[in-house]
C-alpha atoms as a PDB file:
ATOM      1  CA  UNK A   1      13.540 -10.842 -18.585  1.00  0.00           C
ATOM      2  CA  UNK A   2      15.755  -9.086 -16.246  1.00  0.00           C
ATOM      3  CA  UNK A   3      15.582  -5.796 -14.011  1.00  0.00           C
ATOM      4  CA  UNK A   4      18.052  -3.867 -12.626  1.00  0.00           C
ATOM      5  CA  UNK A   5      16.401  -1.374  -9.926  1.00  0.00           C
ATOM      6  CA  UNK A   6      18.529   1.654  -8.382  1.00  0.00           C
ATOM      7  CA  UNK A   7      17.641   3.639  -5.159  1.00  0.00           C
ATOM      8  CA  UNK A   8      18.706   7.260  -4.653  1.00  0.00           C
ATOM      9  CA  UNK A   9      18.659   8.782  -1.217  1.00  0.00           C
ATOM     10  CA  UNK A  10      19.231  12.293  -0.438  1.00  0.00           C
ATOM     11  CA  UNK A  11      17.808  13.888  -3.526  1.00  0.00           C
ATOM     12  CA  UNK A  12      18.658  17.439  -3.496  1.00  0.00           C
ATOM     13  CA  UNK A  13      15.764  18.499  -6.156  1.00  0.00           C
ATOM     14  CA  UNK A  14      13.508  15.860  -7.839  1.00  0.00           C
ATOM     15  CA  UNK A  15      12.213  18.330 -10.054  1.00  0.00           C
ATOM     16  CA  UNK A  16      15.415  18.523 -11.675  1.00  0.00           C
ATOM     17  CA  UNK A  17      16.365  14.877 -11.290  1.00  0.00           C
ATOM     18  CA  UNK A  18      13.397  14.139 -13.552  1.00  0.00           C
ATOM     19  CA  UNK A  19      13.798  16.860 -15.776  1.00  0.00           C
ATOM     20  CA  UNK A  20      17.172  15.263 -16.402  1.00  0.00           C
ATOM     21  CA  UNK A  21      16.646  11.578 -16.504  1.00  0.00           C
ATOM     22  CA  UNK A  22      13.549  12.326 -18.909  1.00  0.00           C
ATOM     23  CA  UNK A  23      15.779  14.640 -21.503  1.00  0.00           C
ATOM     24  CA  UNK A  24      19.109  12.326 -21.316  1.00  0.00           C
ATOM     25  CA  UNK A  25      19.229   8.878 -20.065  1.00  0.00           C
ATOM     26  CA  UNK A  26      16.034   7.750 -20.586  1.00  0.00           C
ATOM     27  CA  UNK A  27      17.378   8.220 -24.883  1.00  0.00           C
ATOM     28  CA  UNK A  28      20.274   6.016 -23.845  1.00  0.00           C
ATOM     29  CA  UNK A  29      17.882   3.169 -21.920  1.00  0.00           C
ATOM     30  CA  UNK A  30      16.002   2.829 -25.341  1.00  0.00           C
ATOM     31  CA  UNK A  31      19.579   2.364 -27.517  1.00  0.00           C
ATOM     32  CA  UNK A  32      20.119  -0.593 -24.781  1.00  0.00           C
ATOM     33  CA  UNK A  33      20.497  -4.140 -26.716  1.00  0.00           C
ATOM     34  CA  UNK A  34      16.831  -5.764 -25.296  1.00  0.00           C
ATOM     35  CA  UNK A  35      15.148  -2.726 -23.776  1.00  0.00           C
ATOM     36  CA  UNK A  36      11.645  -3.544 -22.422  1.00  0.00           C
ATOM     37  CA  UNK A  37      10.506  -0.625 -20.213  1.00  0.00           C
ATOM     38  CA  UNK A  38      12.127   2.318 -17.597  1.00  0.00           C
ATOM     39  CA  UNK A  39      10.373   3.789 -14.907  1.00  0.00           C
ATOM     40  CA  UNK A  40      11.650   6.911 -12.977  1.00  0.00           C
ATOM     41  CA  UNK A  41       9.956   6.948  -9.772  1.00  0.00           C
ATOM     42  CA  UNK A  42       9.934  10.162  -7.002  1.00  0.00           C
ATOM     43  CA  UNK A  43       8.927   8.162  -3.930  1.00  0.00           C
ATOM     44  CA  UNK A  44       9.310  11.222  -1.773  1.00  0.00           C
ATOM     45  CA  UNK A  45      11.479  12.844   0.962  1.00  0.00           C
ATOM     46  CA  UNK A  46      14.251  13.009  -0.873  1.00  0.00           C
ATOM     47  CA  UNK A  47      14.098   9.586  -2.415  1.00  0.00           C
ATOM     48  CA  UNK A  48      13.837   8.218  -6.186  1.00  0.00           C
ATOM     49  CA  UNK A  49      14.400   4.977  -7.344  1.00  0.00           C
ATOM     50  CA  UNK A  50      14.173   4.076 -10.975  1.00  0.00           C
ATOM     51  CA  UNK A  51      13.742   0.495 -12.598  1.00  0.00           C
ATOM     52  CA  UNK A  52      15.008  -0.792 -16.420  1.00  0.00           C
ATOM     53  CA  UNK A  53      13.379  -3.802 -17.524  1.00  0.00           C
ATOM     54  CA  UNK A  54      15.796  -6.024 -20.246  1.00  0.00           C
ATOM     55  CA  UNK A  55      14.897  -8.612 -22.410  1.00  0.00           C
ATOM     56  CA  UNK A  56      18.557 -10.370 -20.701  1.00  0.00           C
ATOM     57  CA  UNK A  57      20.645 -10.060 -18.537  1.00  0.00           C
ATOM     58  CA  UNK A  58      23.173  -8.254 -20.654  1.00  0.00           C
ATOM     59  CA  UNK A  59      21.213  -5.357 -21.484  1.00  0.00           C
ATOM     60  CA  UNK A  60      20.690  -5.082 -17.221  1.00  0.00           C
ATOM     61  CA  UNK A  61      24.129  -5.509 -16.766  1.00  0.00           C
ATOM     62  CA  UNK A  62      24.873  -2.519 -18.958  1.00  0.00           C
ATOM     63  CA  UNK A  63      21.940  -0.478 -17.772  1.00  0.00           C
ATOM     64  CA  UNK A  64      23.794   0.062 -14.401  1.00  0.00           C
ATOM     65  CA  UNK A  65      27.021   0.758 -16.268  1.00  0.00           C
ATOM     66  CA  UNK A  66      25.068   3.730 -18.342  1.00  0.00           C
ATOM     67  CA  UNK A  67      23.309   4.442 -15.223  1.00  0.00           C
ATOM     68  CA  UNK A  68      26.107   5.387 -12.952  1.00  0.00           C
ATOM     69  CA  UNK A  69      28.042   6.967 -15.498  1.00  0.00           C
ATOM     70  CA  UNK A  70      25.025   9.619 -16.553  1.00  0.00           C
ATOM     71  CA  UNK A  71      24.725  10.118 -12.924  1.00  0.00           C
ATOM     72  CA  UNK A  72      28.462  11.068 -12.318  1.00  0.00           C
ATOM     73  CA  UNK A  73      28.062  13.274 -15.816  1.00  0.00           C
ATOM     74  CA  UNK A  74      25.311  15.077 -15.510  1.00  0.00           C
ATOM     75  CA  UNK A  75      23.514  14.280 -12.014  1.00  0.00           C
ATOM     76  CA  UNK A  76      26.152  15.071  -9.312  1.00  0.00           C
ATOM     77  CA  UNK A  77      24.738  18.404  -8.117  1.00  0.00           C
ATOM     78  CA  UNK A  78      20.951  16.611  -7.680  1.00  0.00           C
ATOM     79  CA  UNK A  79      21.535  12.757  -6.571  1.00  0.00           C
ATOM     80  CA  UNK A  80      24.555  13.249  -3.888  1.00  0.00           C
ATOM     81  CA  UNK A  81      25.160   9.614  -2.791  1.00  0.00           C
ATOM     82  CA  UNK A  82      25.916   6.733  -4.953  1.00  0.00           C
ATOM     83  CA  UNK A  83      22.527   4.391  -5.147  1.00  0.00           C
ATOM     84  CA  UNK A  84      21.654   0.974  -3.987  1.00  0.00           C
ATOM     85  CA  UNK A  85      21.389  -1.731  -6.899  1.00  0.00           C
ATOM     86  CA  UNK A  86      19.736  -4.531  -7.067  1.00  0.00           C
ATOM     87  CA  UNK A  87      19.393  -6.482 -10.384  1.00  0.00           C
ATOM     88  CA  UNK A  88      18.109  -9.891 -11.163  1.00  0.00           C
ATOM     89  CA  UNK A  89      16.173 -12.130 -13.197  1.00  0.00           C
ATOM     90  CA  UNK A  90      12.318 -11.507 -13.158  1.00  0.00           C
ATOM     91  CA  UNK A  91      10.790 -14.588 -11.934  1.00  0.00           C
ATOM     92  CA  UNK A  92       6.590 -13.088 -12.063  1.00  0.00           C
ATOM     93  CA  UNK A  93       5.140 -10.197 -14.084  1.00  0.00           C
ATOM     94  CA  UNK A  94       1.862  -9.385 -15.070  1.00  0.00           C
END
């Protein structure tokens, strides 16, 4: 399996941001070749980080493609600055 995990700082209104991400991407994570799982997380003060889980490393690869082009779409005006990515093969689940 393989995760790609993005960080958003400076999140203008969670509410929103979730409101969003539930009604638009999260469709277009499930249409992903190998989806497994997406999590949309509001860790707080301003901060959200969200986390697709792939059967490969293709269907990672083009999570972060979808990702930051829904985000320059349709999140703009909520999630100001670009994220931090990190993606990679997972190596332990349970």
């Amino acid at each position: 399996m393989y995760a790609a995990v993005r960080r958003y700082e400076g999140v203008t209104d969670p509410a929103e941001a979730a409101r969003l991400v539930n009604e638009g991407f999260v469709p277009l994570m499930r249409q992903v070749s190998g989806f497994v799982a997406y999590y949309w997380i509001d860790a707080g003060d301003g901060v959200m980080v969200s986390t697709s889980v792939f059967q490969d490393r293709a269907g990672a690869e083009e999570s972060v493609v979808r990702a930051a082009d829904f985000v320059r779409d349709n999140l703009t005006s909520v999630l100001p600055h670009p994220p931090e990515v990190t993606a990679g093969e997972v190596v332990a689940s349970a």
